[in-house]
Protein backbone atom coordinates (compact mmCIF):
# COMPACT_ATOMS: atom_id res chain seq x y z
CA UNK A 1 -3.47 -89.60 -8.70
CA UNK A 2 -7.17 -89.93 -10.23
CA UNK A 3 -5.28 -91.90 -13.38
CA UNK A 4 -3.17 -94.38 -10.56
CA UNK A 5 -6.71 -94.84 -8.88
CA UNK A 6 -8.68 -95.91 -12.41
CA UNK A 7 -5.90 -98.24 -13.38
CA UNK A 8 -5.85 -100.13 -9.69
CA UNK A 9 -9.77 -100.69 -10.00
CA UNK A 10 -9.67 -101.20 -13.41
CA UNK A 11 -7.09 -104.30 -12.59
CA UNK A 12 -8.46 -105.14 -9.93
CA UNK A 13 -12.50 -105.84 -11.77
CA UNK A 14 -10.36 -107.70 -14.51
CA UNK A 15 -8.99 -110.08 -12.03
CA UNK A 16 -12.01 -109.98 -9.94
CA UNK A 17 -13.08 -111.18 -13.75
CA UNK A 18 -10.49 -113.95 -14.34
CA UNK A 19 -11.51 -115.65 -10.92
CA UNK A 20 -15.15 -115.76 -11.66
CA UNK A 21 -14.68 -116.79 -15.23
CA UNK A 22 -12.52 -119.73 -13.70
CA UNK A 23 -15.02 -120.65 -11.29
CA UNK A 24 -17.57 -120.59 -13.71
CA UNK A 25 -15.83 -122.16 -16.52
CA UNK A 26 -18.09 -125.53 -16.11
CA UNK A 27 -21.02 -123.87 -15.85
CA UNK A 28 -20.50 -121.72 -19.12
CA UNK A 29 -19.16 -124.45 -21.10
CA UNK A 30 -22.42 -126.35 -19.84
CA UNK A 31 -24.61 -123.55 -20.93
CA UNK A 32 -22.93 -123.04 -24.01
CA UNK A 33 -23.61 -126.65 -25.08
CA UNK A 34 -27.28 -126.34 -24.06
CA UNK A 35 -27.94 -123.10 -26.05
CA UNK A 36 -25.93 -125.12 -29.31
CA UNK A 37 -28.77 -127.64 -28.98
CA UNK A 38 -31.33 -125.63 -28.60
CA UNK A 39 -30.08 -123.24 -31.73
CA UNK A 40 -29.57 -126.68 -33.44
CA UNK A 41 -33.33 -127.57 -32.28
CA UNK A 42 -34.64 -124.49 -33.78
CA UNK A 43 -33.55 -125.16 -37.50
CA UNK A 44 -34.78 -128.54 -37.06
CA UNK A 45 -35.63 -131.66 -35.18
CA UNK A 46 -33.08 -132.90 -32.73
CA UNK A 47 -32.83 -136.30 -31.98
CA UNK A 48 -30.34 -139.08 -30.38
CA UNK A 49 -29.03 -139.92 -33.92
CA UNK A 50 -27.38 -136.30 -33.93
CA UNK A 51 -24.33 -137.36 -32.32
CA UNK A 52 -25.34 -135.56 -28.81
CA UNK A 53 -22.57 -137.20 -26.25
CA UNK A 54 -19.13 -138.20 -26.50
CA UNK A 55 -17.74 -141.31 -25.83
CA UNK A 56 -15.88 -140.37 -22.77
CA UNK A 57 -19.15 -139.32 -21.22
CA UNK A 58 -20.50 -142.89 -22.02
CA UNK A 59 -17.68 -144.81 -20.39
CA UNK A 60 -17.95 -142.62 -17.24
CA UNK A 61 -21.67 -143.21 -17.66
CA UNK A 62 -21.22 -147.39 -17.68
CA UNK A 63 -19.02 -147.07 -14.42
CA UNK A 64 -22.05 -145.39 -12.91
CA UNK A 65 -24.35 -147.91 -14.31
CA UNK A 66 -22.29 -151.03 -13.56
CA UNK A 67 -22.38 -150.13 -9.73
CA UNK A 68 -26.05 -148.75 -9.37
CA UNK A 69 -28.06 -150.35 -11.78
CA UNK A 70 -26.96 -153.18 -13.29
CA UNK A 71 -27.80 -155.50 -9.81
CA UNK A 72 -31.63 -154.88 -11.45
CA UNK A 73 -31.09 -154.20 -14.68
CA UNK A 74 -28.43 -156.69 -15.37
CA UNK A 75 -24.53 -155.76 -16.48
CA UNK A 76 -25.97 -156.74 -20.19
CA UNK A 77 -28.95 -154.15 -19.82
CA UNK A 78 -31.50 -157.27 -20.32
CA UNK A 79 -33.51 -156.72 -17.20
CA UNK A 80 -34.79 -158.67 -15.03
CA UNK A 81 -38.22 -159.60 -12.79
CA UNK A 82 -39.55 -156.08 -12.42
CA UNK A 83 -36.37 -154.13 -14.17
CA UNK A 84 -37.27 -153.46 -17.87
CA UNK A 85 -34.21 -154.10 -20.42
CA UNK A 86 -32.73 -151.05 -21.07
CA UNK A 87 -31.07 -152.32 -24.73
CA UNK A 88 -32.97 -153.93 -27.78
CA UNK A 89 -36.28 -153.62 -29.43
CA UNK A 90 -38.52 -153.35 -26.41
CA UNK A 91 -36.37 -150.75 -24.83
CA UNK A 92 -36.31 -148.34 -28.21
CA UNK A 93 -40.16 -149.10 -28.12
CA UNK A 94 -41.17 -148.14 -24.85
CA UNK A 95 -39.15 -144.82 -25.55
CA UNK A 96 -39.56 -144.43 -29.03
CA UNK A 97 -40.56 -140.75 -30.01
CA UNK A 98 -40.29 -139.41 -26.63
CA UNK A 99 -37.71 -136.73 -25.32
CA UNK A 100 -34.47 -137.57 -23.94
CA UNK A 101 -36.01 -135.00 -21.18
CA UNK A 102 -38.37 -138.02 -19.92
CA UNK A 103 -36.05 -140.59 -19.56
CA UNK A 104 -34.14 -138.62 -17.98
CA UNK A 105 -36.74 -137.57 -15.10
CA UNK A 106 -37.72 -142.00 -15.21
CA UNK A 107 -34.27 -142.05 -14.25
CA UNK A 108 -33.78 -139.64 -11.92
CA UNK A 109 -37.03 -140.77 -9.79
CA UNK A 110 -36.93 -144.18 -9.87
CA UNK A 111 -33.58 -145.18 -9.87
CA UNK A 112 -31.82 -147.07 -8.18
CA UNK A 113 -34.95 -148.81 -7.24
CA UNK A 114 -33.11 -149.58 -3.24
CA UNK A 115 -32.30 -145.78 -3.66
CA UNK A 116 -34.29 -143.91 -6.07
CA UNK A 117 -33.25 -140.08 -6.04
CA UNK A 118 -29.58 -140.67 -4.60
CA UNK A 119 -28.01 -140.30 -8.90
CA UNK A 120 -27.91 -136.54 -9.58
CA UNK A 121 -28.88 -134.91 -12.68
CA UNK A 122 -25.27 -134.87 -13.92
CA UNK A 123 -24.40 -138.53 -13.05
CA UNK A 124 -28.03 -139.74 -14.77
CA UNK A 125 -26.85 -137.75 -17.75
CA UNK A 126 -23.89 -139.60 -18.26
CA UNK A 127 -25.65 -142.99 -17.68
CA UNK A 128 -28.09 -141.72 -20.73
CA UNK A 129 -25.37 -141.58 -22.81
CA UNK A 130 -23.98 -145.16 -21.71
CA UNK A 131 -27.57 -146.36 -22.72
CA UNK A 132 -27.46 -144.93 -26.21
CA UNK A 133 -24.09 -146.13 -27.11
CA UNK A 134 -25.11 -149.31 -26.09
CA UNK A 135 -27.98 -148.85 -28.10
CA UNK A 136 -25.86 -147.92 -31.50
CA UNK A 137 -26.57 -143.92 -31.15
CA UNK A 138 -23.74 -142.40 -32.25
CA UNK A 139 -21.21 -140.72 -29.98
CA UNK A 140 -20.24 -137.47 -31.44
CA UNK A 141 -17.61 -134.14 -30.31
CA UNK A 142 -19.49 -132.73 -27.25
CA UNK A 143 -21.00 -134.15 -24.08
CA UNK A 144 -25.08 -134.36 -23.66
CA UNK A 145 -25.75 -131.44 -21.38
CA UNK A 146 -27.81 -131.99 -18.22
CA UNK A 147 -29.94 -128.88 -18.81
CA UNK A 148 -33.54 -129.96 -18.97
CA UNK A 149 -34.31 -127.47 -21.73
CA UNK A 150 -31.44 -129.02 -23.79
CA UNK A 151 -32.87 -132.32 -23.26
CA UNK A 152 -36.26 -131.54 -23.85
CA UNK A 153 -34.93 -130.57 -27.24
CA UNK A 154 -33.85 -133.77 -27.98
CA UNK A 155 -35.69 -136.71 -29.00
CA UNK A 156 -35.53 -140.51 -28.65
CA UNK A 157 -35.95 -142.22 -32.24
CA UNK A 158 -35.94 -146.16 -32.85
CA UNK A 159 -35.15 -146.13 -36.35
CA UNK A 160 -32.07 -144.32 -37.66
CA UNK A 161 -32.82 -141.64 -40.51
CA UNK A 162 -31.54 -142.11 -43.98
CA UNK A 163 -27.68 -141.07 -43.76
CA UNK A 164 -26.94 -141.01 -40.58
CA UNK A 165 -24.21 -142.75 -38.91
CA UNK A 166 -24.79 -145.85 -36.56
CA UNK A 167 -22.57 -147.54 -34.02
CA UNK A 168 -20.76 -150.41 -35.60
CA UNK A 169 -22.29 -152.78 -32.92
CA UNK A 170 -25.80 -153.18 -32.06
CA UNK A 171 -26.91 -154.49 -29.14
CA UNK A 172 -27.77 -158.50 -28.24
CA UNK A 173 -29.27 -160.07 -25.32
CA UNK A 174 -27.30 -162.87 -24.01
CA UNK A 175 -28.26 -166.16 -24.07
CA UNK A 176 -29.68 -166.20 -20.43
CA UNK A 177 -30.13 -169.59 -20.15
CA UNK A 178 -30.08 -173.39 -18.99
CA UNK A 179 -28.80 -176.21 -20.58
CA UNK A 180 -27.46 -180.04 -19.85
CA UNK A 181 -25.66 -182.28 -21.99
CA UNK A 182 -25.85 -185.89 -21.29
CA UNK A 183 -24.59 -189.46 -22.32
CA UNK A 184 -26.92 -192.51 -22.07
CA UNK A 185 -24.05 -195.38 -22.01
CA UNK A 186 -27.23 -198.06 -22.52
CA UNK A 187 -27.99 -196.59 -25.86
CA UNK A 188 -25.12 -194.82 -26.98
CA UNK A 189 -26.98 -192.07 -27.29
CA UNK A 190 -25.97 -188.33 -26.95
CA UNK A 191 -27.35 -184.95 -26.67
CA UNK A 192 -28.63 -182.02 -24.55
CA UNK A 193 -31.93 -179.66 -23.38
CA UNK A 194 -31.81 -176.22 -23.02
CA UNK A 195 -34.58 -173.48 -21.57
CA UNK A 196 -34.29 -169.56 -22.16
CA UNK A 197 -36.05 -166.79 -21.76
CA UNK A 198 -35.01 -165.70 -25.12
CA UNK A 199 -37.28 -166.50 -28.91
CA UNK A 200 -35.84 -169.49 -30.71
CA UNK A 201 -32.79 -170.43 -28.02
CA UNK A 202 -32.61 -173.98 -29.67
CA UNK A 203 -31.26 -171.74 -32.63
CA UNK A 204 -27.38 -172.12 -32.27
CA UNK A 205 -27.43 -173.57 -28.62
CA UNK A 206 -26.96 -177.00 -28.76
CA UNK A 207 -25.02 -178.93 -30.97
CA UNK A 208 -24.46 -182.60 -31.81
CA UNK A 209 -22.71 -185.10 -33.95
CA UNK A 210 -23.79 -189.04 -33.36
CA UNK A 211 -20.44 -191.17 -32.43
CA UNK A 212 -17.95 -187.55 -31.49
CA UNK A 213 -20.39 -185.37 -28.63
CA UNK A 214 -22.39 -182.50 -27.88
CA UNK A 215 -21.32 -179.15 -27.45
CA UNK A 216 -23.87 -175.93 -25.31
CA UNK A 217 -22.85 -172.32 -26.57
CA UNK A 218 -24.92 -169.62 -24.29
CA UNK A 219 -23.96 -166.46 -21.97
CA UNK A 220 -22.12 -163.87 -24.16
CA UNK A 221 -22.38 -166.44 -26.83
CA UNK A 222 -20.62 -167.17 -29.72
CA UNK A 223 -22.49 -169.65 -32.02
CA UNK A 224 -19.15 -170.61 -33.50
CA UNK A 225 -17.82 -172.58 -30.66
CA UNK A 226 -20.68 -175.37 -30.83
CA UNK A 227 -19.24 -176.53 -34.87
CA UNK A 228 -15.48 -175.69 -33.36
CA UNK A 229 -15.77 -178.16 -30.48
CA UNK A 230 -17.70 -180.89 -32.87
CA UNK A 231 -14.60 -180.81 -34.95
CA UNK A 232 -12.11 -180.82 -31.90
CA UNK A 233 -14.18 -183.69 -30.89
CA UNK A 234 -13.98 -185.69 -34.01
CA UNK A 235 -10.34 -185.35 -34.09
CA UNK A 236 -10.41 -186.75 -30.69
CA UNK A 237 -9.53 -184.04 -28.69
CA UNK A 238 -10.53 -184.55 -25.19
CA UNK A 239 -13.66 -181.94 -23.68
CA UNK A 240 -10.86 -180.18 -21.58
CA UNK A 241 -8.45 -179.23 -23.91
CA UNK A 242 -11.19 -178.65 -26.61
CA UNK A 243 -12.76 -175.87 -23.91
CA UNK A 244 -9.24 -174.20 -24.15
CA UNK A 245 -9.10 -174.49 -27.65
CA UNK A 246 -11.90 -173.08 -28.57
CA UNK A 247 -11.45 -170.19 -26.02
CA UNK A 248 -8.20 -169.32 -26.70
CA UNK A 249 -8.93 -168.95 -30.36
CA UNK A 250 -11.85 -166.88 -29.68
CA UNK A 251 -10.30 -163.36 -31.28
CA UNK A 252 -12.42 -161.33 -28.88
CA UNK A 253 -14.13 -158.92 -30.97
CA UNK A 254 -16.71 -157.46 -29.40
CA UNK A 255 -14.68 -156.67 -25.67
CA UNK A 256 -16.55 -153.43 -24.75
CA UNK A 257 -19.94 -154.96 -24.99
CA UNK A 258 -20.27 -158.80 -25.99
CA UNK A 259 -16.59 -159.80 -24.28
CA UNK A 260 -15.19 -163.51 -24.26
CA UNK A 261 -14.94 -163.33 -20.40
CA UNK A 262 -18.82 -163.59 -20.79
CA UNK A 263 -18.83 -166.89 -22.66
CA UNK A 264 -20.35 -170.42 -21.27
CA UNK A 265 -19.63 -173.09 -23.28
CA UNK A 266 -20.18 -176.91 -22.38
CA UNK A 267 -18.46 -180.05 -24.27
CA UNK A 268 -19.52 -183.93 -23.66
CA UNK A 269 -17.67 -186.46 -25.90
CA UNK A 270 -19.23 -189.98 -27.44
CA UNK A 271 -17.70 -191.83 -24.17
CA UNK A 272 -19.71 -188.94 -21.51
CA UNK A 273 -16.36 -187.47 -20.73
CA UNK A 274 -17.32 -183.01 -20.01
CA UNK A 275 -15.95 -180.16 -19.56
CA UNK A 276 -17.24 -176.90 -19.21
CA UNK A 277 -16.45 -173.12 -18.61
CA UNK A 278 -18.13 -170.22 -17.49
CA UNK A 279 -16.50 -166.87 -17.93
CA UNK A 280 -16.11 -164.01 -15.53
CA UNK A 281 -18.44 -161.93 -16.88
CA UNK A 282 -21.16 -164.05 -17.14
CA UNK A 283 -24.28 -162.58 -16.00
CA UNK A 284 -24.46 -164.01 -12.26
CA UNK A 285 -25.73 -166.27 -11.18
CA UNK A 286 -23.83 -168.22 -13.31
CA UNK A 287 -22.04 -171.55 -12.94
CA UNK A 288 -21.81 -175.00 -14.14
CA UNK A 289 -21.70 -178.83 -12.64
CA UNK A 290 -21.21 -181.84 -13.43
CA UNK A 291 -22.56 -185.52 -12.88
CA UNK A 292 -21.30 -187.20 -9.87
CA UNK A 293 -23.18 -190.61 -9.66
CA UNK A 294 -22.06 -194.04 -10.75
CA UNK A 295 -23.10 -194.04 -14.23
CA UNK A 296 -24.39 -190.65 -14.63
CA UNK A 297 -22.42 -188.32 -17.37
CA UNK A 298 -23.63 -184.84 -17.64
CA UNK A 299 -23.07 -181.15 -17.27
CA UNK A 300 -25.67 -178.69 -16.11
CA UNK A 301 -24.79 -174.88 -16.83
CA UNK A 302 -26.57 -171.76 -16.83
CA UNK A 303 -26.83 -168.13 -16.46
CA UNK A 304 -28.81 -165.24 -15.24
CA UNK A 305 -30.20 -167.90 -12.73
CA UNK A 306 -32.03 -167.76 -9.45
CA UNK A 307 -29.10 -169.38 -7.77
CA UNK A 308 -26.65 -172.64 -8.10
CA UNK A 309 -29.79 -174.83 -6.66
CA UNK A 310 -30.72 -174.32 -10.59
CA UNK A 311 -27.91 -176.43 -11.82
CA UNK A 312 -27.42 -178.42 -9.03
CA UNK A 313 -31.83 -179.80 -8.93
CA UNK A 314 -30.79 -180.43 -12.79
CA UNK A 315 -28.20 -182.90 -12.00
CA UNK A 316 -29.83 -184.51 -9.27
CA UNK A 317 -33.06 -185.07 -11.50
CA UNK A 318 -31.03 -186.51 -14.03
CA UNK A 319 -28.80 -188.76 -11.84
CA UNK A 320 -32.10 -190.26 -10.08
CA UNK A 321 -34.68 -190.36 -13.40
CA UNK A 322 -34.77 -193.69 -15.10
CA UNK A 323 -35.61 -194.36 -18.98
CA UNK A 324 -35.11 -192.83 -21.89
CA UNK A 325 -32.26 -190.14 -22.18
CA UNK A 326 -34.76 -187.52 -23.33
CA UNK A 327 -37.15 -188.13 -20.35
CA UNK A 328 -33.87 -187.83 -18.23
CA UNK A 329 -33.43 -184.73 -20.02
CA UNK A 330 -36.79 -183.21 -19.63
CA UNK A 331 -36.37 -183.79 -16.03
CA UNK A 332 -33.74 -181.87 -15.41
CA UNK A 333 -34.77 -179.16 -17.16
CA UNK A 334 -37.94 -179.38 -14.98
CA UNK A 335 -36.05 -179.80 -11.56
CA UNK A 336 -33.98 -176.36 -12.65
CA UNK A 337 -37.44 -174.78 -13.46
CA UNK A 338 -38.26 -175.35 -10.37
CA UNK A 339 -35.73 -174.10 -8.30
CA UNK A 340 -35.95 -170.76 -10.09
CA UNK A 341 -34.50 -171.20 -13.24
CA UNK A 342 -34.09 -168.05 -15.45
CA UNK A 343 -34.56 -164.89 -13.59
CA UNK A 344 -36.48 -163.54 -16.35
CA UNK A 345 -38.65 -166.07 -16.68
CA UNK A 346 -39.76 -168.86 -19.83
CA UNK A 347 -39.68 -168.27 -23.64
CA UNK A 348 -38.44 -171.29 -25.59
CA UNK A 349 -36.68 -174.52 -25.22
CA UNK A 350 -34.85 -177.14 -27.72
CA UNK A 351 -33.49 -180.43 -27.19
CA UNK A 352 -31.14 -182.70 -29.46
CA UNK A 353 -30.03 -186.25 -29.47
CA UNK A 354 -28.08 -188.14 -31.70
CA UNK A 355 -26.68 -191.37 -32.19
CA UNK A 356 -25.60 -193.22 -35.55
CA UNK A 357 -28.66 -194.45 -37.46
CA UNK A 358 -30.72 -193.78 -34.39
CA UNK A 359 -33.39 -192.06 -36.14
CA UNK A 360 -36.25 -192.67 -38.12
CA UNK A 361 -36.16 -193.88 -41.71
CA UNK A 362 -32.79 -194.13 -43.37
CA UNK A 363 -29.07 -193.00 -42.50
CA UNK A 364 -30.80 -190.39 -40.48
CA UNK A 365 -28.37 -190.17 -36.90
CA UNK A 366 -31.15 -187.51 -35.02
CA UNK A 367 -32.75 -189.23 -32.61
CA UNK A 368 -34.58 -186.02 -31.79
CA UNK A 369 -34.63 -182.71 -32.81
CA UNK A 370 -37.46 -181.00 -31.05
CA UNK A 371 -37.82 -176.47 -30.39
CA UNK A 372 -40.40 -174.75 -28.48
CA UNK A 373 -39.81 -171.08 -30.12
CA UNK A 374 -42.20 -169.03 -28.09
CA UNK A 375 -44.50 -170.36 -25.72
CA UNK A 376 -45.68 -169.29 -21.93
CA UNK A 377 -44.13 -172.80 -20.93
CA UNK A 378 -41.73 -174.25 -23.04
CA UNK A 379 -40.87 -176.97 -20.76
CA UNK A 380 -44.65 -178.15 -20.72
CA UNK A 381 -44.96 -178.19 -24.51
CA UNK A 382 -40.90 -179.99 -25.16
CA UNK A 383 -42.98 -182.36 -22.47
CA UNK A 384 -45.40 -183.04 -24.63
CA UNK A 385 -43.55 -183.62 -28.03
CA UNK A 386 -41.20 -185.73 -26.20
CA UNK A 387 -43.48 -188.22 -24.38
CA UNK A 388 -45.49 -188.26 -28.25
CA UNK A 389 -42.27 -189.25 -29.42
CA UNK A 390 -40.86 -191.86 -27.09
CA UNK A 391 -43.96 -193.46 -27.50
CA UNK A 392 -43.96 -193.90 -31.25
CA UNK A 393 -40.45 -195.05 -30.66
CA UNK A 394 -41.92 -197.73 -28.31
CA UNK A 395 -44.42 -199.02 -31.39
């Protein structure tokens, strides 16, 4: 009888056992991932390089970001007004050397900004690990743990040390911009302007060839589609079907982070004949529009904007301005400044005309080739260099 009674409780702890291991299955596998990093911490310095999430836990992580942050933060992680970028070089500075521990409490305090506290530690976790894939850290076997010891353990490095692995991508801000390409049917001239709050944006924006059109390259850009559409255009492909060309060729990849659906790309041939597209995934407010006056042949496009008044105050400044076609230009670019242009504000702007022998000294076909690289108010300096030269044009 006492051997009957010793085997019913000892069956009955072992299955009193089983149930709490199942129920705390989470919790142990949890624990037992914090305690590896700490172990791993104790031999040595831990850091974001060491492979410390998996990429599953990064994907879930983006779905969390793409519906609570990104309205701030932007679906690119480029920020925006008072949201800080949360990819590139000033991100990885502003965190660079601390724990993963702090950016994890930032997180959890602040955001959402509408909502700040609403994320819990688990879900802020995961969107940790979204930020460091997108930041090249490499994804590695087991999920980042939401412990705050573990993360404590583990720091935040900008530069990768010597043999360790690195995400094949690395991370690019999107050419958040504004551009217009125009046709002056007085002069025969062609060409476009273009503002950004990005260094250099006249690098690989705009594109021109004097007697075949202009081509604008921005968004999710890919450089390549400016000399594509120049040679579409010189084989006389109309701006439509060159658009569709160009985009269907487009191989696509980069689709988890830099997709084609993201692209805005602009065409205008030698006669002032556009087309343009902007994708999907364009960082809103996006959009494009054309010319609609008598005699008036442009396309205004941009992205990250206040709102469509940006594109639509560019056409209507270049429709009403009279002269030159880079004063008409300027104007625009202006009027869009105007009515709120790029969310994040002013870096650089470019502009580019061309028409066959149209520039100075000999066989030269640039009328203008003018960039603002990095000034508080690009649009105020491309002023400047313009007006100086129209007016030695005018000599």
């Amino acid at each position: 009888m006492m051997k009957r009674s010793a085997l019913v409780i000892a069956l009955s702890s072992i299955t009193v056992a089983a149930v709490m291991g199942n129920a705390y299955a989470t919790d142990r596998t949890e624990l037992h991932t914090a305690r590896h990093i700490l172990a791993r911490a104790g031999r040595r310095a831990v850091s974001v390089w060491d492979s410390v999430y998996t990429a599953e836990q990064a994907k879930r992580g983006e779905a969390i970001y793409q519906k609570t942050c990104s309205r701030c933060h932007m679906a690119t992680l480029v920020g925006a007004n008072d949201s800080p970028p949360l990819a590139g070089r000033e991100f990885l500075a502003n965190w660079n050397h601390s724990t993963v521990a702090e950016l994890h409490d930032k997180v959890l305090t602040t955001m959402p900004s509408d909502s700040a506290g609403t994320l819990n530690r688990q879900q802020v976790t995961d969107v940790l690990t979204y930020l460091f894939s997108f930041n090249g850290f490499p994804a590695g076997k087991a999920e980042l743990s939401s412990d705050a010891e573990a993360l404590k353990a583990i720091r935040i490095e900008a530069s990768k040390p010597e043999g360790k692995p690195q995400e094949t991508h690395a991370p690019w801000p999107p050419v958040a911009t504004f551009s217009i390409l125009a046709y002056d049917s007085r002069t025969g001239e062609v060409g476009g302007a273009v503002q950004s709050r990005v260094f250099s944006v006249g690098n690989g924006v705009l594109w021109a060839e004097a007697g075949v059109g202009a081509a604008a390259t921005q968004a999710i850009v890919d450089v390549g589609y400016g000399p594509s559409a120049i040679e579409l255009l010189r084989k006389g492909v109309a701006p439509d079907s060159v658009i569709k060309q160009v985009w269907d060729a487009d191989p696509d990849p980069r689709p988890q982070d830099w997709p084609k659906e993201g692209r805005q790309f602009a065409v205008i041939d030698a006669k002032g004949t556009v087309a343009a597209y902007t994708g999907p995934k364009a960082t809103v407010w996006a959009g494009n529009k054309p010319c609609a006056a008598q005699g008036a042949f442009c396309t205004a496009q941009g992205n990250i904007l206040a709102g469509a008044a940006v594109v639509d105050s560019m056409v209507a400044a270049f429709e009403r301005t009279e002269g030159e076609l880079s004063l008409r230009l300027l104007a625009a670019l202006e009027a869009g400044q105007l009515a709120g242009g790029d969310k994040r504000g002013m870096q650089s702007a470019a502009m580019l005309i061309v028409k066959k022998d149209g520039g100075v000294w000999l066989h030269n076909d640039t009328v203008l080739r003018l960039q603002v690289d990095d000034n508080p108010e690009p649009i105020k300096e491309l002023r400047r260099l313009v007006e100086k030269a129209v007016a030695q044009r005018r000599r």
